[in-house]
Protein backbone atom coordinates (compact mmCIF):
# COMPACT_ATOMS: atom_id res chain seq x y z
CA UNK A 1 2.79 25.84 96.28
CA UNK A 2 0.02 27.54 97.16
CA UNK A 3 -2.35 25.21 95.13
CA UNK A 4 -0.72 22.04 96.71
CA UNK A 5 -2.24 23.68 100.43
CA UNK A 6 -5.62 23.68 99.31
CA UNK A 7 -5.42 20.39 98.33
CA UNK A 8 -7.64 18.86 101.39
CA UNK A 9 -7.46 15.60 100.37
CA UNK A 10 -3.54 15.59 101.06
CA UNK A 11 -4.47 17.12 104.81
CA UNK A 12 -1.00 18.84 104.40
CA UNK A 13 -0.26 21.93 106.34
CA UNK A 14 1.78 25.27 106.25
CA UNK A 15 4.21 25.03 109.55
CA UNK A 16 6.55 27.94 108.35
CA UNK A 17 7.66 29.93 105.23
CA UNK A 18 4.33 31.31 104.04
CA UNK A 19 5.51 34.58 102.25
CA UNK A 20 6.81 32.05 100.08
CA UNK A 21 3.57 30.29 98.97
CA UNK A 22 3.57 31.54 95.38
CA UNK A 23 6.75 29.29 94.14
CA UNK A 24 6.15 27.63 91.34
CA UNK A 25 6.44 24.19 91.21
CA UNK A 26 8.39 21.59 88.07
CA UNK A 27 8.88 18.82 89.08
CA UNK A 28 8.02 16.55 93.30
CA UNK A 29 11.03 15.14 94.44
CA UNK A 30 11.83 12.21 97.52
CA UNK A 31 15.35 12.68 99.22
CA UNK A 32 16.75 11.50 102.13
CA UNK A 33 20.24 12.81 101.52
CA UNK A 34 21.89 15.47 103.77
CA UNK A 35 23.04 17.65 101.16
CA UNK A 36 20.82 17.06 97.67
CA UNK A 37 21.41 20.44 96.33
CA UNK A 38 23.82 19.46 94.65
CA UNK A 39 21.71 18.03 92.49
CA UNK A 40 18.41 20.61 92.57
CA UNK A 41 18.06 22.61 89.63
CA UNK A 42 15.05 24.82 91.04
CA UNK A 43 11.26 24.67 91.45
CA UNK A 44 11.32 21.34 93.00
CA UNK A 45 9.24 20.24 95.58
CA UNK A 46 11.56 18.39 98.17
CA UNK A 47 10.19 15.44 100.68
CA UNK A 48 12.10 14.11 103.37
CA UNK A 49 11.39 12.08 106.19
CA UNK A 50 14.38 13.82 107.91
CA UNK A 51 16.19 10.30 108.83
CA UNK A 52 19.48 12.08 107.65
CA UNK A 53 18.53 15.18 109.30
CA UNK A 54 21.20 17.42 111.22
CA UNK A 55 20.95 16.86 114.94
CA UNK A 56 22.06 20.46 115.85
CA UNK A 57 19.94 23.79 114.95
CA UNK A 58 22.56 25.37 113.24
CA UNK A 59 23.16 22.74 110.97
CA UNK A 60 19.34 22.03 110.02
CA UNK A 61 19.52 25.78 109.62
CA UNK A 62 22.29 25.79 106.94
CA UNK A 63 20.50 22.77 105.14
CA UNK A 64 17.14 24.53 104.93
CA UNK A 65 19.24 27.23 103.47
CA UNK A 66 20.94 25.56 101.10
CA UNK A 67 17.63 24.33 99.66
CA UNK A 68 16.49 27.95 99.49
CA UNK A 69 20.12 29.01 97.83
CA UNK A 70 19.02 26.25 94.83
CA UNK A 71 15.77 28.13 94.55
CA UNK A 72 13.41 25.02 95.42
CA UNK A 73 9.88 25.75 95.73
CA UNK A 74 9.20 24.08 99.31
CA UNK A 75 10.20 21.42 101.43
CA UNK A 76 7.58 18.79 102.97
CA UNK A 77 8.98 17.06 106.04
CA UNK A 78 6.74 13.89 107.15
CA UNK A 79 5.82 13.14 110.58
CA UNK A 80 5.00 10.39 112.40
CA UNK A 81 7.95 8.29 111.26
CA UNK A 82 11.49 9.69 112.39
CA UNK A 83 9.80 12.71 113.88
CA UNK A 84 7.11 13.16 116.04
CA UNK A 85 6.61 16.68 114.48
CA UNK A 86 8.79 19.53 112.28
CA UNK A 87 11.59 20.96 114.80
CA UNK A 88 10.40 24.32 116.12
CA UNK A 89 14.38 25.64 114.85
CA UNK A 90 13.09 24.65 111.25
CA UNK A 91 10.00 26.31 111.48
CA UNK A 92 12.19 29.79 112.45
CA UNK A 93 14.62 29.44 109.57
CA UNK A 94 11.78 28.75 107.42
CA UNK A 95 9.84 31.85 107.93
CA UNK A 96 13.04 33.76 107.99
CA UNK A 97 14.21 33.39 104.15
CA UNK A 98 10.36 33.06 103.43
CA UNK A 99 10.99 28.93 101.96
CA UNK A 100 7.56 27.16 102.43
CA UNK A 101 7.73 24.21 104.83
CA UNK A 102 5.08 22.14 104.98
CA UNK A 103 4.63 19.24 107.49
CA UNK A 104 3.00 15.99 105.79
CA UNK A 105 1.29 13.48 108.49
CA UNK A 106 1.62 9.49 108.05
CA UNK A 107 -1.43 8.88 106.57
CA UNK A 108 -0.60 10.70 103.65
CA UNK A 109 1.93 9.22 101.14
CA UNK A 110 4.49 10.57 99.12
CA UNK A 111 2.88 9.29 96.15
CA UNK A 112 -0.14 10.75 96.23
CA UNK A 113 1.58 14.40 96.68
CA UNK A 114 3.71 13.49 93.69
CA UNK A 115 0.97 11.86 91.65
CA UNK A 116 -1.50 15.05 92.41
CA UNK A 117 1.55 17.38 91.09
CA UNK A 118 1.96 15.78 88.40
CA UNK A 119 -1.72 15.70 87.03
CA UNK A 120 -1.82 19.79 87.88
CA UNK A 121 1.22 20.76 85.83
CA UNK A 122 -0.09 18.68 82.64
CA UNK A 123 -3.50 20.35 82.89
CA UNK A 124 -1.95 23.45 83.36
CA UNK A 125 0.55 22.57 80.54
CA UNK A 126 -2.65 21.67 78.11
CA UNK A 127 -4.63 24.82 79.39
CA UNK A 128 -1.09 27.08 78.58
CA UNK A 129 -1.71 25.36 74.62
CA UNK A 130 -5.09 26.29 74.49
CA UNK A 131 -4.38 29.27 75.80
CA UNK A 132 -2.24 29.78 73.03
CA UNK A 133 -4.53 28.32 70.24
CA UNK A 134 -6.91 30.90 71.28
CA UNK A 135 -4.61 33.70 71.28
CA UNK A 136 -2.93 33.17 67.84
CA UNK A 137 -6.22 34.30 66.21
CA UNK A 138 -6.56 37.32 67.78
CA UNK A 139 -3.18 38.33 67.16
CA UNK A 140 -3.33 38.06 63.82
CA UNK A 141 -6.42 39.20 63.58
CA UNK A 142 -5.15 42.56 65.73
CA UNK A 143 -2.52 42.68 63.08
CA UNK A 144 -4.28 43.19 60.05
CA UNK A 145 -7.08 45.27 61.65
CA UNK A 146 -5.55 47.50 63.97
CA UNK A 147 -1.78 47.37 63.54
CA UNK A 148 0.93 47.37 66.61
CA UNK A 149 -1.80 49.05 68.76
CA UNK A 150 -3.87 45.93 68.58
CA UNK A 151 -0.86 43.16 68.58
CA UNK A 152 0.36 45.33 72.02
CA UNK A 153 -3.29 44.86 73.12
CA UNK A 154 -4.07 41.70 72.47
CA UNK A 155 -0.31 40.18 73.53
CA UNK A 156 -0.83 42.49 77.17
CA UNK A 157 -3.94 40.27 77.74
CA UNK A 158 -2.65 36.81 76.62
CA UNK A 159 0.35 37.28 78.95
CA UNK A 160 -1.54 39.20 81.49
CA UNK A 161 1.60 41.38 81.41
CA UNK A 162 2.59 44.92 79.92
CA UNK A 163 3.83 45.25 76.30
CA UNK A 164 5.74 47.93 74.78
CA UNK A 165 6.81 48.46 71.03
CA UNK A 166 9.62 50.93 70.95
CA UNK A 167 11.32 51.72 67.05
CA UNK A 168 15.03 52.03 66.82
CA UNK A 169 15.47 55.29 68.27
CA UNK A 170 13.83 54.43 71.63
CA UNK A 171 10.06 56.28 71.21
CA UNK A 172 7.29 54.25 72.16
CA UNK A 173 5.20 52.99 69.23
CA UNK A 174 2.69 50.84 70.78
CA UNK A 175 1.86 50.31 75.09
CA UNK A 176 -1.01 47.93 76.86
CA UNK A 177 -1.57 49.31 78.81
CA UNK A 178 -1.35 52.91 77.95
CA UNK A 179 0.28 55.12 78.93
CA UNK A 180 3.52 53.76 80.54
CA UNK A 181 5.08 54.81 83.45
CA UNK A 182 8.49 56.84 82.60
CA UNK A 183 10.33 55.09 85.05
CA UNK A 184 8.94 51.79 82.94
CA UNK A 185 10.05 53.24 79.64
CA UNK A 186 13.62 54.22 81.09
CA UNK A 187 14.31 50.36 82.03
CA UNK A 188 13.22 49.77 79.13
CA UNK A 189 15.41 51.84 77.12
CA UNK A 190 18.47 50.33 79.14
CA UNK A 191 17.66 46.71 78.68
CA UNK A 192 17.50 47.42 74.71
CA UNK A 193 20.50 49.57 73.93
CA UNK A 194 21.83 49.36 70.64
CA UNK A 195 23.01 45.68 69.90
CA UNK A 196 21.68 44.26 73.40
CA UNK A 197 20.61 40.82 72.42
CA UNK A 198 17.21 39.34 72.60
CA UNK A 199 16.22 37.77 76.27
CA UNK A 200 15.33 39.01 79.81
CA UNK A 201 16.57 40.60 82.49
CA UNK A 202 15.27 41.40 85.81
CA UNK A 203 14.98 44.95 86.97
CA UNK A 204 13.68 46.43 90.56
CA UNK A 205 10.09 48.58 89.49
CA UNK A 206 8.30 50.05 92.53
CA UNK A 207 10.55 48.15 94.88
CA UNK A 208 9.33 44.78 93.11
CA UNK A 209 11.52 42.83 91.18
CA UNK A 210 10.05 42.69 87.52
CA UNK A 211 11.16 40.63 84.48
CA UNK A 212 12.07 43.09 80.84
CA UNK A 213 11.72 40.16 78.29
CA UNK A 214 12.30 41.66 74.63
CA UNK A 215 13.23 40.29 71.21
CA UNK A 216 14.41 42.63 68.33
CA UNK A 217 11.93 43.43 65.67
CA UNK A 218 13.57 42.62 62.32
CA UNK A 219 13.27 41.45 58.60
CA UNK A 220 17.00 40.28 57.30
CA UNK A 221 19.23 43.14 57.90
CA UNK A 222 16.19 45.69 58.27
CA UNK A 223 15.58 46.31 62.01
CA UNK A 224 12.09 48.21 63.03
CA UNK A 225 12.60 48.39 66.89
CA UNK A 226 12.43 45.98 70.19
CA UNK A 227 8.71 44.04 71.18
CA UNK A 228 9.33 44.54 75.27
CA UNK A 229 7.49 42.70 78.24
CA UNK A 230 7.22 43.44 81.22
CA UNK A 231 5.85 41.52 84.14
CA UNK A 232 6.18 40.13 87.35
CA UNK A 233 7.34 36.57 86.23
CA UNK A 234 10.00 35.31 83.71
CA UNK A 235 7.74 34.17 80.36
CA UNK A 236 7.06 30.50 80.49
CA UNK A 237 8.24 28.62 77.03
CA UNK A 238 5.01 29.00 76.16
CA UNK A 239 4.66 32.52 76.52
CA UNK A 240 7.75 32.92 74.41
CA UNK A 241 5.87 31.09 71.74
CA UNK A 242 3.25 34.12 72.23
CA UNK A 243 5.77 36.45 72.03
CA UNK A 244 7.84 35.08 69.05
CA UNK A 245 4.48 35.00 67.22
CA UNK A 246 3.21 38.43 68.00
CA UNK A 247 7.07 39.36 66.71
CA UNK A 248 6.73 37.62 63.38
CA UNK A 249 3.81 39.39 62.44
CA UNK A 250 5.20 43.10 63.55
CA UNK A 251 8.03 42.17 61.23
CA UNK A 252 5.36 41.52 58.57
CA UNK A 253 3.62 44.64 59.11
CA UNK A 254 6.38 47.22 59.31
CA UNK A 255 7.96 45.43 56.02
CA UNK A 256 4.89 45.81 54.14
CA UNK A 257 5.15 49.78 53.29
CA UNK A 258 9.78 48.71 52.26
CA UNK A 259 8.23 45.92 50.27
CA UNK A 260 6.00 47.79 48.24
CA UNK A 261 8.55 50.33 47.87
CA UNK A 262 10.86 47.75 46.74
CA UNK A 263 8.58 46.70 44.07
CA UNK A 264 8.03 49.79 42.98
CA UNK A 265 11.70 50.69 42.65
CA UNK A 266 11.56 47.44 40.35
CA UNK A 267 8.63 48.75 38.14
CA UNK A 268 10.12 51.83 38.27
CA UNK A 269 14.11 50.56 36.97
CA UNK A 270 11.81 48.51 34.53
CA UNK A 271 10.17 51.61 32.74
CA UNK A 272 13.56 53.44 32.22
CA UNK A 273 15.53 50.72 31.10
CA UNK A 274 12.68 49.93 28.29
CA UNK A 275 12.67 53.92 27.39
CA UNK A 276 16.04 53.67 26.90
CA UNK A 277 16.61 50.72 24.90
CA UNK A 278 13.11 50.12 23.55
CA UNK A 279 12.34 50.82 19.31
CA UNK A 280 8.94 49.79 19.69
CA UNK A 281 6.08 51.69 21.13
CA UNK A 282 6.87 52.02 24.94
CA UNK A 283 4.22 54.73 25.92
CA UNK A 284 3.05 52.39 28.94
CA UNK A 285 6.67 53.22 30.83
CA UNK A 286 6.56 57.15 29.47
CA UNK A 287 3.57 56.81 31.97
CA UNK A 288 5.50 55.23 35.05
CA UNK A 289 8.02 57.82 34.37
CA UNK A 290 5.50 61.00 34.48
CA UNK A 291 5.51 61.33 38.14
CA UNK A 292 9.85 62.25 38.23
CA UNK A 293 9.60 65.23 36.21
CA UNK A 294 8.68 68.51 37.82
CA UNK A 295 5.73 70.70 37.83
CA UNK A 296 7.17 72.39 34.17
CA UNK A 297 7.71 68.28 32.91
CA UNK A 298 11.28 68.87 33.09
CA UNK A 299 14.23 66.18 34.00
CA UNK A 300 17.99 65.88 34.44
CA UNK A 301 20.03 62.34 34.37
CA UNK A 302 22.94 61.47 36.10
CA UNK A 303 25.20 58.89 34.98
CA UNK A 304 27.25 56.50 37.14
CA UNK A 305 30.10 55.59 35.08
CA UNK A 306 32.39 52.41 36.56
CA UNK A 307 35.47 50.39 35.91
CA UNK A 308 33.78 47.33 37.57
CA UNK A 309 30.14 45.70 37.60
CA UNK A 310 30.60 44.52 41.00
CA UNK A 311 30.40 47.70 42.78
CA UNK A 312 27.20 49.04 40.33
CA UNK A 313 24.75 47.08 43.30
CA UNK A 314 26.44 49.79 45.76
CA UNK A 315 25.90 52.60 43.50
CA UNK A 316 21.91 51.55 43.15
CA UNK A 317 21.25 51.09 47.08
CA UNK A 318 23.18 54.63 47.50
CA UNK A 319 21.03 56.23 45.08
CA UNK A 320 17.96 54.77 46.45
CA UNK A 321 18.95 56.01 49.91
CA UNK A 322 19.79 59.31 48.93
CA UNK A 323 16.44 59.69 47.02
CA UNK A 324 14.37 58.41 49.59
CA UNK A 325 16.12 60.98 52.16
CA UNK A 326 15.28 64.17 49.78
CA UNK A 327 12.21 63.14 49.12
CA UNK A 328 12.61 62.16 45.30
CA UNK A 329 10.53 59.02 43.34
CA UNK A 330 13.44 56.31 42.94
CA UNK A 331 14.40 55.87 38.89
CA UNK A 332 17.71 54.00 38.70
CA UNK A 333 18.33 51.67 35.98
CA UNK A 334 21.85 49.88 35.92
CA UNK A 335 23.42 48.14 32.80
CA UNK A 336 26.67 46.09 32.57
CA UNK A 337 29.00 49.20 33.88
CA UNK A 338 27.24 52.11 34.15
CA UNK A 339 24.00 53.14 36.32
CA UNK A 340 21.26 55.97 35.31
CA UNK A 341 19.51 58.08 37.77
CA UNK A 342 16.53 60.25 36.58
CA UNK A 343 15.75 63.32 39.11
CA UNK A 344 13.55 66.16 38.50
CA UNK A 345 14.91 69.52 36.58
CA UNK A 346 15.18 71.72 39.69
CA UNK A 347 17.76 69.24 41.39
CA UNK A 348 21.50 70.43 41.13
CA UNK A 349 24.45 68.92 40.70
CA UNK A 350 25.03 69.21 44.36
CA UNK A 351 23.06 65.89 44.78
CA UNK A 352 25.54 64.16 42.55
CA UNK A 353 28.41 65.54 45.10
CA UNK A 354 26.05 64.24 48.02
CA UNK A 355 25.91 61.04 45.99
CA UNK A 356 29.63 60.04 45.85
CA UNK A 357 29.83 61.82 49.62
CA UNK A 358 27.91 58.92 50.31
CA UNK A 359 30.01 56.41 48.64
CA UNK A 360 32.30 54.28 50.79
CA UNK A 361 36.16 54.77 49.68
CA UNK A 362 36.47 51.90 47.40
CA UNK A 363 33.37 52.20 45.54
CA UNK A 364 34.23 55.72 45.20
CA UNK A 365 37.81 55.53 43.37
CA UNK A 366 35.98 53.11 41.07
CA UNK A 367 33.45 55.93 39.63
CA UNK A 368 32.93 58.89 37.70
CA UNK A 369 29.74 61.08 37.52
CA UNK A 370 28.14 63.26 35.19
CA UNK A 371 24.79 65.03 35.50
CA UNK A 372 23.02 66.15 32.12
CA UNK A 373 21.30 69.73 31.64
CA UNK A 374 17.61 70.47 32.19
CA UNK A 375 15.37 68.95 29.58
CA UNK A 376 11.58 68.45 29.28
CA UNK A 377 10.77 64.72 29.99
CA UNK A 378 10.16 63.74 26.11
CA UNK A 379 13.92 64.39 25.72
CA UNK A 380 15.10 62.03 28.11
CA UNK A 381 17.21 60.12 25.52
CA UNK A 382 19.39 63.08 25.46
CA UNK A 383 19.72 63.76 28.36
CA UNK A 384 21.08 61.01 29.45
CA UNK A 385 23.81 61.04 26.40
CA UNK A 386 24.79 64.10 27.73
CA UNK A 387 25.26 63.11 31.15
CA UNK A 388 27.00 60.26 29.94
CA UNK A 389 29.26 62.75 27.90
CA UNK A 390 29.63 64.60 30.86
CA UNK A 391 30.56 61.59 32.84
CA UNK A 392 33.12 60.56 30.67
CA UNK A 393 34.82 63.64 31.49
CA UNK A 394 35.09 63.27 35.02
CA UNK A 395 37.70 61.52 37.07
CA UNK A 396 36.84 58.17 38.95
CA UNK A 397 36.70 59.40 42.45
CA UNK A 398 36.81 62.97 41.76
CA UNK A 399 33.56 65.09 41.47
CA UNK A 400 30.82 65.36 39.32
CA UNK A 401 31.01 66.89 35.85
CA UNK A 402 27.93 68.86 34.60
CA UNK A 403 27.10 68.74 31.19
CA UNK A 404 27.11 72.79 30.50
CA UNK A 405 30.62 72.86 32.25
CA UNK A 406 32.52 70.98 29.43
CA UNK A 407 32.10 73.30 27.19
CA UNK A 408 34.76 72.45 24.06
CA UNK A 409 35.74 68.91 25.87
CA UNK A 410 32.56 66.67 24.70
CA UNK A 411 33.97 66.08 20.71
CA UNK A 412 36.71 64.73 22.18
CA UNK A 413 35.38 62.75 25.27
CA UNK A 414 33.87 60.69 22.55
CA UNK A 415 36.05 57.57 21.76
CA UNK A 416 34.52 57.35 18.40
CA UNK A 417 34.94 60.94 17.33
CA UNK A 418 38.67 61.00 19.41
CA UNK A 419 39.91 57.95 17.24
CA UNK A 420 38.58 59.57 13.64
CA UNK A 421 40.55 63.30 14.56
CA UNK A 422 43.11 61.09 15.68
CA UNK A 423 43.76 59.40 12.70
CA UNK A 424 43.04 63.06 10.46
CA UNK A 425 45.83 64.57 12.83
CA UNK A 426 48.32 62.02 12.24
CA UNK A 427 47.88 62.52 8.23
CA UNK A 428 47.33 66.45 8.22
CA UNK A 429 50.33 67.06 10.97
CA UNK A 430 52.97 64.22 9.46
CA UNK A 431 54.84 67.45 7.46
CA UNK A 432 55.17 69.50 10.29
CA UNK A 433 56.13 66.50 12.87
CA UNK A 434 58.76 65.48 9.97
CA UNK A 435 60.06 69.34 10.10
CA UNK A 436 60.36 69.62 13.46
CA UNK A 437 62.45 66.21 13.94
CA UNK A 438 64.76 67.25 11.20
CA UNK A 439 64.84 70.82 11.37
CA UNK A 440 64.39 71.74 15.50
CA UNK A 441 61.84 73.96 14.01
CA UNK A 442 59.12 73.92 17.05
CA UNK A 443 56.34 74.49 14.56
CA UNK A 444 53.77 72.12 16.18
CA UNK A 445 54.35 73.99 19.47
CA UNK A 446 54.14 77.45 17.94
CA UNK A 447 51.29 76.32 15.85
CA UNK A 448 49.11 74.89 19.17
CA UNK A 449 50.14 78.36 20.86
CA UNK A 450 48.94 80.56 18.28
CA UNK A 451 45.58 78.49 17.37
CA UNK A 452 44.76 78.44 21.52
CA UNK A 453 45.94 82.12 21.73
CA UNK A 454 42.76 82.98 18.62
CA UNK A 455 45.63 84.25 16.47
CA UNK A 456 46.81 86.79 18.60
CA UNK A 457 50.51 87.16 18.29
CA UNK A 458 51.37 88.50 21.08
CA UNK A 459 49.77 86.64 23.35
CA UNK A 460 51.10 82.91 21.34
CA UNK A 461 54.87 84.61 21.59
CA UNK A 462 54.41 84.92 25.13
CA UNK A 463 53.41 81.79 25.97
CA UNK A 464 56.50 80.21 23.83
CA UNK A 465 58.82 82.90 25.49
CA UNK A 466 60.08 83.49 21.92
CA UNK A 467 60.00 86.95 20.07
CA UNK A 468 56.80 87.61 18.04
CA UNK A 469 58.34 87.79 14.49
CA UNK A 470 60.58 84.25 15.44
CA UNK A 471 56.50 82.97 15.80
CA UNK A 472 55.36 84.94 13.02
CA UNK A 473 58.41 83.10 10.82
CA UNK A 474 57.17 79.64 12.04
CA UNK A 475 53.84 79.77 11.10
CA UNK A 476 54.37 80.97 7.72
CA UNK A 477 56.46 77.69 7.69
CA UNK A 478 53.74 75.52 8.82
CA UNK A 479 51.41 77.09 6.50
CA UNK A 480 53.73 76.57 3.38
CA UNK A 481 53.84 72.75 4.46
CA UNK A 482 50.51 72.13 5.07
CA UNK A 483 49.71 74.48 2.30
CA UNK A 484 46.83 75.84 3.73
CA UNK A 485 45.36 79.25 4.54
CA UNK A 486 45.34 79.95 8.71
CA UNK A 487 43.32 83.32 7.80
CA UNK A 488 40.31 80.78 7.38
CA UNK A 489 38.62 79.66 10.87
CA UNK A 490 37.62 76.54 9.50
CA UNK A 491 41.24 75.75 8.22
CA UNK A 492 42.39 76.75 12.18
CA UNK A 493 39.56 74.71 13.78
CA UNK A 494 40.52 71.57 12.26
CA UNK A 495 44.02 72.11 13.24
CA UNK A 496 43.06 72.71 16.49
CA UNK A 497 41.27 69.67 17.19
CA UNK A 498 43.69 67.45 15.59
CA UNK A 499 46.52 68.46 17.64
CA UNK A 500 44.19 68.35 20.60
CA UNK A 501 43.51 65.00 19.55
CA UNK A 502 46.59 63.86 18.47
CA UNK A 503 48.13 64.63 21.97
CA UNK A 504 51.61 65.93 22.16
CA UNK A 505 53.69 66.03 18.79
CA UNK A 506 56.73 68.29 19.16
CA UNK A 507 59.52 66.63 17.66
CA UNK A 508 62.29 65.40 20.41
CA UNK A 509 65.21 67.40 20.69
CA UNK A 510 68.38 64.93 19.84
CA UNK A 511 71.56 64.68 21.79
């Protein structure tokens, strides 16, 4: 509006309203209804020649308000024609609610006010995309040399406004200018809570009413913070175009350090997979591997054991959270059901308990953990077969198994070695299984007892609840039927592991 009154050619002039003055104006408008606002939108500039004009005061007083209620920019009333000049009443209202009013003599035509318009807003429209040409540059110039300092910088001048680049917790990043006011930074905060969409809102700062526009900072599911600005207007379209620019290239930036983390994660998966299935020369990923051993070259593994290759993807982005927290370099390598972690000697197999802690409930029933001993880096092979040993050992969903704890289980967690024992206990044991189901003898229980119990009678009888010279008779038995010596600890080791093995074989007691 206020450009339209120094338009001396148009030999308009301000009769009432002039707080208003700085109303920005869309679109010029000729009415000569008694109510239009009905169909005003806002920021139009309204002529009348006031034929349909109210004849009271307070009804030209309610339709200068109504204008003002639709949020028009100003209303030009022509004289000469059905007035001589703008009614005094209007003038009142108009500086009242602060709605410009400008009176528009005969020789000027409605036209020329609309034509003039017109021409302003598409220069101003062309200078807003050169404006923006210009600025692009130097944001992304500010981006690669200065960071989110320079992008706040340069955006704050571009928009004329201030910018603020707060992360997800809140803290301030980046300011133009610096510093902010707290009472700034605690709208701020409010406008962006946790899962407030992207827009604007309008907030009262120093008694002024200021616009917060802000748009989340993110990169798929990844979210670095809010880009906030704050100014005195609502951001034209083309400003948002600024501002959706300048948030494109903040994404960018604060990616680059997850990307390259990322990739090396990949390289890093890469090297231990080829050290652990390689038979060529692989000395190029013993390299990449170097840096996860500790000061003394040392290394455990952890194997992820599961019933299901969908959930292994879970398993890897836990692992790579949970190394990332403590600190660790990220070696995970996944195959068809099972995932590897590598972690330096001096880690405990509390991290595998913080692992599956981490696990959500499903993914955690479907896996079982082991964590190998301590072994220099060169030995790696192994240690992973013992963690998978170990792992084999532990329940799915239970907690982690270490491989020093299992301790006279790992022959038989193997299937391979559990199937051969099984099939040596089912040809060594058939005379005493065929004893017991004739005879009620209980020689495969007494047997187990006194081979668990190291020979010691007492403590076998005991745990049969039988007298020790009714055990001593049984395994005299059993030793005249397998016709073997249990006085040799070979003989009684074999035994042991093939009942073990071969699971339960007391004979069933008949009807």
């Amino acid at each position: 509006m206020a450009w339209v009154l120094t338009q001396t050619g148009l030999a308009l002039r301000l009769r009432g309203g002039a707080t208003g003055v700085g109303r920005p104006i869309d679109v010029v408008l000729t009415t000569e209804l008694a109510d239009p606002s009905r169909w005003l939108s806002g920021n139009e500039l309204v002529l009348t020649t006031g034929i349909r004009l109210p004849d009271t005061a307070p009804q030209r007083a309610a339709y200068l308000r109504e204008l003002d209620d639709r949020g028009v920019a100003g209303l030009g009333f022509a004289t000469g024609l059905t007035h001589p000049a703008v009614p005094e009443d209007l003038i009142a209202v108009a500086d009242e609610i602060g709605l410009p009013l400008i009176e528009v003599p005969l020789e000027t035509p409605f036209a020329a006010i609309v034509k003039a318009v017109t021409a302003r807003i598409a220069e101003l429209q062309y200078d807003d995309v050169v404006r923006v040409s210009r600025a692009q540059p130097h944001l992304t110039r500010a981006v690669i040399t200065g960071g989110a300092h320079a992008v706040a910088r340069e955006l704050g001048r571009a928009l004329a406004a201030t910018v603020v680049i707060v992360d997800t917790v809140g803290d301030v990043v980046a300011c133009h200018p610096a510093p902010a006011d707290v009472t700034v930074l605690d709208e701020i905060r409010r406008a962006v809570l946790p899962g407030a969409d992207a827009g604007a809102t309008t907030v009262v700062l120093n008694g002024a009413p200021t616009t917060v526009a802000h748009q989340r900072i993110r990169v798929g599911s990844r979210s670095y913070g809010e880009l906030v600005v704050i100014g005195a207007q609502p951001l034209s379209h083309i400003d948002q175009v600024l501002l959706g620019h300048a948030n494109a290239l903040l994404a960018l930036d604060f990616d680059k350090p997850a990307r390259l983390a990322d990739a090396q994660r990949r390289l890093n998966s890469s090297a231990l997979g080829l050290v652990l299935t390689a038979t060529a020369d692989v000395q190029p990923a013993w390299t990449l591997l170097a840096p996860v051993a500790d000061s003394h070259r040392r290394i455990r593994a952890l194997s992820i054991d599961s019933d299901s290759r969908e959930v292994l993807p879970a398993v890897g982005a836990a692992c790579a959270d949970l190394l990332e927290r403590e600190g660790y370099q990220c070696f995970v390598h996944a195959g068809e059901v099972e995932a590897v972690v590598i972690v330096p000697g001096g880690v405990g197999i509390d991290f595998a308990g913080r692992l599956i802690d981490g696990l959500d409930a499903p993914t955690r029933r479907a896996v079982r953990v082991g964590m190998s001993g301590t072994h220099v880096l060169d030995d790696l092979p192994t240690a992973v077969q013992h963690s998978a040993r170990a792992a084999a050992m532990a329940t799915r969903g239970g907690a982690p198994v270490e491989f020093g704890a299992v301790a006279g289980q790992i022959l038989l967690s193997d299937n391979a070695s559990r199937k051969v024992l099984a099939t040596v206990a089912e040809a060594v044991l058939a005379p005493l299984v065929e004893y017991d189901r004739e005879q009620r003898g209980g020689l495969i229980e007494a047997l187990h007892a006194f081979l668990e119990a190291n020979g010691q009678w007492e403590t076998a009888a005991a745990e049969l609840g039988i007298h020790r010279h009714t055990l001593r008779n049984r395994i005299r038995t059993a030793e005249r039927l397998l016709d073997c010596d249990l006085g040799v600890a070979r003989v009684r080791a074999e035994l042991l592991l093939s009942l073990l093995a071969g699971g339960d074989r007391r004979a069933p007691v008949p009807n």
